[in-house]
Every structure is written in structure tokens, then in C-alpha cells.
N, C-alpha and C. Protein backbone atom coordinates (compact mmCIF):
# COMPACT_ATOMS: atom_id res chain seq x y z
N UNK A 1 144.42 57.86 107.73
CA UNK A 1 143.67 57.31 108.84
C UNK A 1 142.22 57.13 108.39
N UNK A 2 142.00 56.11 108.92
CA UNK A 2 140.03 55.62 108.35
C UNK A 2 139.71 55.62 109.36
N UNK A 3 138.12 56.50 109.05
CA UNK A 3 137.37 56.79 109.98
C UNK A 3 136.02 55.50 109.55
N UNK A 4 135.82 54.98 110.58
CA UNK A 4 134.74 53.59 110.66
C UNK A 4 133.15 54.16 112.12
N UNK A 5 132.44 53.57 111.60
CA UNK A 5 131.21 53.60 113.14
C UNK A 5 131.53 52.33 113.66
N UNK A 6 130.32 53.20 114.93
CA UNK A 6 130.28 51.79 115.63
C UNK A 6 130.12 51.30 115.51
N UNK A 7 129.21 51.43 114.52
CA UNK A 7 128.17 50.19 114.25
C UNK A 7 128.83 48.92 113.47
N UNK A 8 130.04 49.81 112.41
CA UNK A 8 130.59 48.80 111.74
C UNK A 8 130.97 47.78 112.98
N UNK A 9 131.58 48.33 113.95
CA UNK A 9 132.43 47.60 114.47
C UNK A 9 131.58 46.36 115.25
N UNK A 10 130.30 46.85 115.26
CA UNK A 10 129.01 46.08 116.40
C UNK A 10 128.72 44.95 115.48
N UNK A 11 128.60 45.02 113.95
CA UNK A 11 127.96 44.64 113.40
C UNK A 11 128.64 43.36 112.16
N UNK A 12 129.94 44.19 111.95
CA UNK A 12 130.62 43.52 111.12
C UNK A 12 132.18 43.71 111.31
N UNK A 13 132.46 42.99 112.85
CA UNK A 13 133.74 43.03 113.46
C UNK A 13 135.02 42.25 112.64
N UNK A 14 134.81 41.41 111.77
CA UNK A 14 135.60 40.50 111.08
C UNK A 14 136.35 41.92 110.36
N UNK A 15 135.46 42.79 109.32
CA UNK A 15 135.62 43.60 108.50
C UNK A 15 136.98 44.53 109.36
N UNK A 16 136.13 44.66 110.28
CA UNK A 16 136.93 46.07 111.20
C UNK A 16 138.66 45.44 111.27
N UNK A 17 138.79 44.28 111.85
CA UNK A 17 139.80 43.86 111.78
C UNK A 17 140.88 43.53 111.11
N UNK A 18 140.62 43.23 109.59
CA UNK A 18 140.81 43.25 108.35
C UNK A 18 141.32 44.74 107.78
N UNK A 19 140.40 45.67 108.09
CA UNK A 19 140.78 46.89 108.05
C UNK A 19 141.97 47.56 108.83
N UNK A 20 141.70 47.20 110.22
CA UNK A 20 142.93 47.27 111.05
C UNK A 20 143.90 47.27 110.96
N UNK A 21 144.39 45.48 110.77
CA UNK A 21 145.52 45.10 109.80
C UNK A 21 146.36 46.17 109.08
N UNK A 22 145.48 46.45 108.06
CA UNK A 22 145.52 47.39 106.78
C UNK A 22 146.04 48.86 107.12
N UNK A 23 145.14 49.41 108.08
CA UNK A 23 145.48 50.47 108.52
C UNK A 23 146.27 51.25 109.38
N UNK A 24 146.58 50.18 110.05
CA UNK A 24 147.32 50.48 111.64
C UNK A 24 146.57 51.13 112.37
N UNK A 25 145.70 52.11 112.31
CA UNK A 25 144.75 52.96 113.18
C UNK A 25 143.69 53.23 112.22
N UNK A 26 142.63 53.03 113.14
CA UNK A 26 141.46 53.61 113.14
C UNK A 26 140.37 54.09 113.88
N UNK A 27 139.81 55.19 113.47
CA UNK A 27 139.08 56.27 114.22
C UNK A 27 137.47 56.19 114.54
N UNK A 28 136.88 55.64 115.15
CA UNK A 28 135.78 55.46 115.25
C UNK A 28 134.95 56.24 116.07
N UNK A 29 133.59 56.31 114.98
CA UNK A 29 132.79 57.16 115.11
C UNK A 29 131.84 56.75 115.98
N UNK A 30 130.61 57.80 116.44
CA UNK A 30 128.98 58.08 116.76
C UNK A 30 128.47 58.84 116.31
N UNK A 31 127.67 59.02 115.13
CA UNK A 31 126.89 60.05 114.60
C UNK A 31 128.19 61.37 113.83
N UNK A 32 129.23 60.63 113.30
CA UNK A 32 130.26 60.82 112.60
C UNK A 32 130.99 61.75 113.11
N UNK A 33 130.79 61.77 114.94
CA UNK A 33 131.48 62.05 115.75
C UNK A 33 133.19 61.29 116.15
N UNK A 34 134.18 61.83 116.38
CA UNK A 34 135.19 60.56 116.47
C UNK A 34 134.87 60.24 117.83
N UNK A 35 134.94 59.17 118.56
CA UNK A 35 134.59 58.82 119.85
C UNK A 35 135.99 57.63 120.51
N UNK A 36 136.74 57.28 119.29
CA UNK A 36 137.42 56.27 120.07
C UNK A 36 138.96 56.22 119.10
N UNK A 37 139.78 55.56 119.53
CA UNK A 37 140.69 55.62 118.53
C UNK A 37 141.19 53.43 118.84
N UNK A 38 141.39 52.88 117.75
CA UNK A 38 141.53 51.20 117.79
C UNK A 38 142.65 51.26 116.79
N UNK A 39 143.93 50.64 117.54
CA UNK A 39 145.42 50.64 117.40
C UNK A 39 145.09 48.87 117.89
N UNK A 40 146.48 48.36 116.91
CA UNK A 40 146.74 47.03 117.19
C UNK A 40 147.67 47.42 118.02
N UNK A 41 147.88 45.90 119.06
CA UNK A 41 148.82 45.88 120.29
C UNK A 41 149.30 44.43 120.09
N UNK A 42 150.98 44.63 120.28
CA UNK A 42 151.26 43.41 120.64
C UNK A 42 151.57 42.99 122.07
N UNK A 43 150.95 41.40 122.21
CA UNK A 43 150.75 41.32 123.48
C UNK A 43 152.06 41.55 124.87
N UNK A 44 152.73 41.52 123.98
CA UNK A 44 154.28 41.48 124.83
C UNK A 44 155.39 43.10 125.21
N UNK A 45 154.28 43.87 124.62
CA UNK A 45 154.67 45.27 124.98
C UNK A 45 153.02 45.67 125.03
N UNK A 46 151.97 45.07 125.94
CA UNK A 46 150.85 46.03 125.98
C UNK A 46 150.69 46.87 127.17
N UNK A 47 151.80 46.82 128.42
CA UNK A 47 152.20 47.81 129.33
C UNK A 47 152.88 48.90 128.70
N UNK A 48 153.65 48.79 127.87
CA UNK A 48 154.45 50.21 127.30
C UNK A 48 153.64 50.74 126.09
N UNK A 49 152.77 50.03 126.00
CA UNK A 49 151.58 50.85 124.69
C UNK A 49 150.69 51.58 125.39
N UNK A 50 150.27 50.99 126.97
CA UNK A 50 149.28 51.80 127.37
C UNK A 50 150.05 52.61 127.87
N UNK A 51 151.53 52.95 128.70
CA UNK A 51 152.22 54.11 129.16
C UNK A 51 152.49 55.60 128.24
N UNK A 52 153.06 54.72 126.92
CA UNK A 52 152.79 56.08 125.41
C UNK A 52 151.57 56.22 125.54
N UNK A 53 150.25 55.57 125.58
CA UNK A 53 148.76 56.17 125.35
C UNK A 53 148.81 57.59 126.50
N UNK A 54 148.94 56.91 127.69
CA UNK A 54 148.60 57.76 128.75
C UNK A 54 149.32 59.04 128.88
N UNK A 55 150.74 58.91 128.60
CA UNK A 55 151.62 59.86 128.29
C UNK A 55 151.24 61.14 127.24
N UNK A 56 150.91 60.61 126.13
CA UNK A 56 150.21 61.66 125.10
C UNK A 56 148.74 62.17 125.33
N UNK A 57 148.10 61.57 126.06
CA UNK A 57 146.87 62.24 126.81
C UNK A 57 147.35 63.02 127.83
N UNK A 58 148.23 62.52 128.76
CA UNK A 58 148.60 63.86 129.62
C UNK A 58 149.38 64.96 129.41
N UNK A 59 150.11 64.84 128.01
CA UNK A 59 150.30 66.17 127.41
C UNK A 59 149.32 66.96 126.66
N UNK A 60 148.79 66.13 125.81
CA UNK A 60 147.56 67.10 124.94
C UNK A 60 146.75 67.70 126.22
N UNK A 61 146.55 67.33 127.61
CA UNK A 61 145.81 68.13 128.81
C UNK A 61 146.54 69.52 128.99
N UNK A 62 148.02 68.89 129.21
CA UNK A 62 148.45 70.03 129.87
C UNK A 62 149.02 71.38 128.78
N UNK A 63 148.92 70.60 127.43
CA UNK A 63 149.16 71.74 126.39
C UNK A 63 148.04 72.40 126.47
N UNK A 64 146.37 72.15 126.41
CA UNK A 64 145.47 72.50 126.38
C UNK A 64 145.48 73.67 127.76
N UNK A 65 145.73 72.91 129.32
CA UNK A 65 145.57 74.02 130.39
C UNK A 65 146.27 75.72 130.06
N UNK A 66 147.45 75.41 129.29
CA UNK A 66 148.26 76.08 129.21
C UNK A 66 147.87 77.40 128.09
N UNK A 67 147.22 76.75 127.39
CA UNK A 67 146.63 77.47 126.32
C UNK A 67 145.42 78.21 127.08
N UNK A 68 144.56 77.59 127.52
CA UNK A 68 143.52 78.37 128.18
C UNK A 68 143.75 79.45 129.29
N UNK A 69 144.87 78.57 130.08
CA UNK A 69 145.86 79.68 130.87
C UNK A 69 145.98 81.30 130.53
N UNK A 70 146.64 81.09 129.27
CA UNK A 70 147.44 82.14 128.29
C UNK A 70 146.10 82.99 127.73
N UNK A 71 145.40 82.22 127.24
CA UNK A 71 143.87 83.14 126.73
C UNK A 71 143.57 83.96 128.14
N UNK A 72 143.54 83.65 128.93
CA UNK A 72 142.83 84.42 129.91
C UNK A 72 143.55 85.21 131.03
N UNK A 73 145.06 85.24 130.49
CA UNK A 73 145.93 85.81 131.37
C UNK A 73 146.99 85.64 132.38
N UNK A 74 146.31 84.48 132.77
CA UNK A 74 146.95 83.77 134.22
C UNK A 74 147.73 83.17 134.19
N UNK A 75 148.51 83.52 132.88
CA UNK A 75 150.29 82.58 133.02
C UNK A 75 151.16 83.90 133.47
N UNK A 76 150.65 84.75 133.40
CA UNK A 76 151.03 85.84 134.14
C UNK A 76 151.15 85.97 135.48
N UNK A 77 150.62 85.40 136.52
CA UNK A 77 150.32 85.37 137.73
C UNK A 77 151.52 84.85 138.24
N UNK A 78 151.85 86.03 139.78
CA UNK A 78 153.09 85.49 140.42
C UNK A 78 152.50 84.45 141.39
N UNK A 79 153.74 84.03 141.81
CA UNK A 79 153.70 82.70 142.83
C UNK A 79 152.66 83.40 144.10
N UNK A 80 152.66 84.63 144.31
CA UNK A 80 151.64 85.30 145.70
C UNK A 80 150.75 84.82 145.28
N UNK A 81 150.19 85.91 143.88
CA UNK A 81 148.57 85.64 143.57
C UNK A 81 148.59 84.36 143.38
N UNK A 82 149.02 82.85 142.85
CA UNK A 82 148.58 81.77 142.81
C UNK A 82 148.49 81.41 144.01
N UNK A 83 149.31 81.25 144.61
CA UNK A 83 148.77 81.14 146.50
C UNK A 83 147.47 81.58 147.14
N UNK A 84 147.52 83.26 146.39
CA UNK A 84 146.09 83.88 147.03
C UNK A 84 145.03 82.78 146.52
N UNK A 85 144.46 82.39 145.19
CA UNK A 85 143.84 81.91 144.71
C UNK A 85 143.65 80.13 145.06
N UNK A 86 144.31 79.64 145.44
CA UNK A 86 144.82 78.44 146.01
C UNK A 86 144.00 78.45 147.39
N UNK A 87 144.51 79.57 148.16
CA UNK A 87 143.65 79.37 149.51
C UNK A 87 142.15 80.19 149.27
N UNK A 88 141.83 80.92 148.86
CA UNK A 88 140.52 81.24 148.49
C UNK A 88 139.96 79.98 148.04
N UNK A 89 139.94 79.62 147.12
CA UNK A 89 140.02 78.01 146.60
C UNK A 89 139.49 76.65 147.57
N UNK A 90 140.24 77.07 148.81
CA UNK A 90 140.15 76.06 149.66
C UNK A 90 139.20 76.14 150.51
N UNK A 91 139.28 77.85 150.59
CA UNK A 91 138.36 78.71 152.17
C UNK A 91 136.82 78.09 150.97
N UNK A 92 136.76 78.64 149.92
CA UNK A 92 135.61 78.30 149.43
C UNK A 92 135.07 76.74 149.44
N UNK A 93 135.75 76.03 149.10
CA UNK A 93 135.46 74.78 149.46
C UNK A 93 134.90 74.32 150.92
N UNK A 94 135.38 74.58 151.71
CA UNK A 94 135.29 74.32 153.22
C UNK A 94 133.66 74.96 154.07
N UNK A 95 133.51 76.02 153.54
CA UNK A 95 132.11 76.33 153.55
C UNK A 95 130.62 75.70 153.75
């Protein structure tokens, strides 16, 4: 995987594309931060490219909740205490 800036991409878009081609993916930077990810699409499946996109973002979330979950205990918690916490939750909100 090639990592490119923005700037390439601001500046010398022909290149980026060319590269594309080449690469199938690439990772683009800010301050050699990754900030974006640029995948070719064909136009005739670009509803089921964005459904896999969205799909693998809403797992890497919920692998992530789950993990933070587990660090801190609370996959432990019965269905009461999540309830308790749920309406505390709410009472606090409402305030």
C-alpha cells in the first residue's frame, strides 16, 4: 500500500491517478498523518462498494467498543446493572 499527501493529490492529480491504477489503494496523508483512504470504483457496483465501506467501519467501531468495554470491565455487567445505567443515563440527561 502507498502512502501519498495531499498535496500530491492537490497538486499533481494526473500522477495520483496513474498511481492508483497501479496500486489499487492508496493512503493519503496530512503532515504524514493517514487521513483518507482512495480505492478505484466501478461505476456499476458503486452502491455495493459504498455498503462493504460502511460495513467494515461499523465493525472496526464495534470491535473497538468492545475492546474498551473489556478494558474497563463492563462486559461483565448483567442486563439489571445495564438498565440501572441506561436510566441514570437518561435521568441525567433530562436535568
Amino acid at each position: 500500500m502507498e502512502f501519498i499527501g495531499a498535496r500530491m493529490l492537490r497538486l499533481k492529480p494526473g500522477d495520483v491517478w496513474k498511481k492508483l491504477r497501479a496500486e489499487k489503494e492508496l493512503v493519503i496523508t496530512t503532515n504524514g498523518k493517514p487521513v483518507g483512504l482512495l480505492m478505484p470504483v466501478d461505476a456499476s457496483h458503486l452502491e455495493e462498494s459504498l455498503l462493504a465501506v460502511r460495513r467494515a467501519k461499523a465493525e472496526l467501531a464495534v470491535t473497538k467498543l468492545r475492546r474498551v468495554s473489556a478494558s474497563g470491565g463492563l462486559d461483565r455487567l448483567s442486563d439489571h446493572d445495564i438498565a440501572e445505567e441506561i436510566r441514570a443515563a437518561r435521568k441525567a440527561r433530562l436535568r
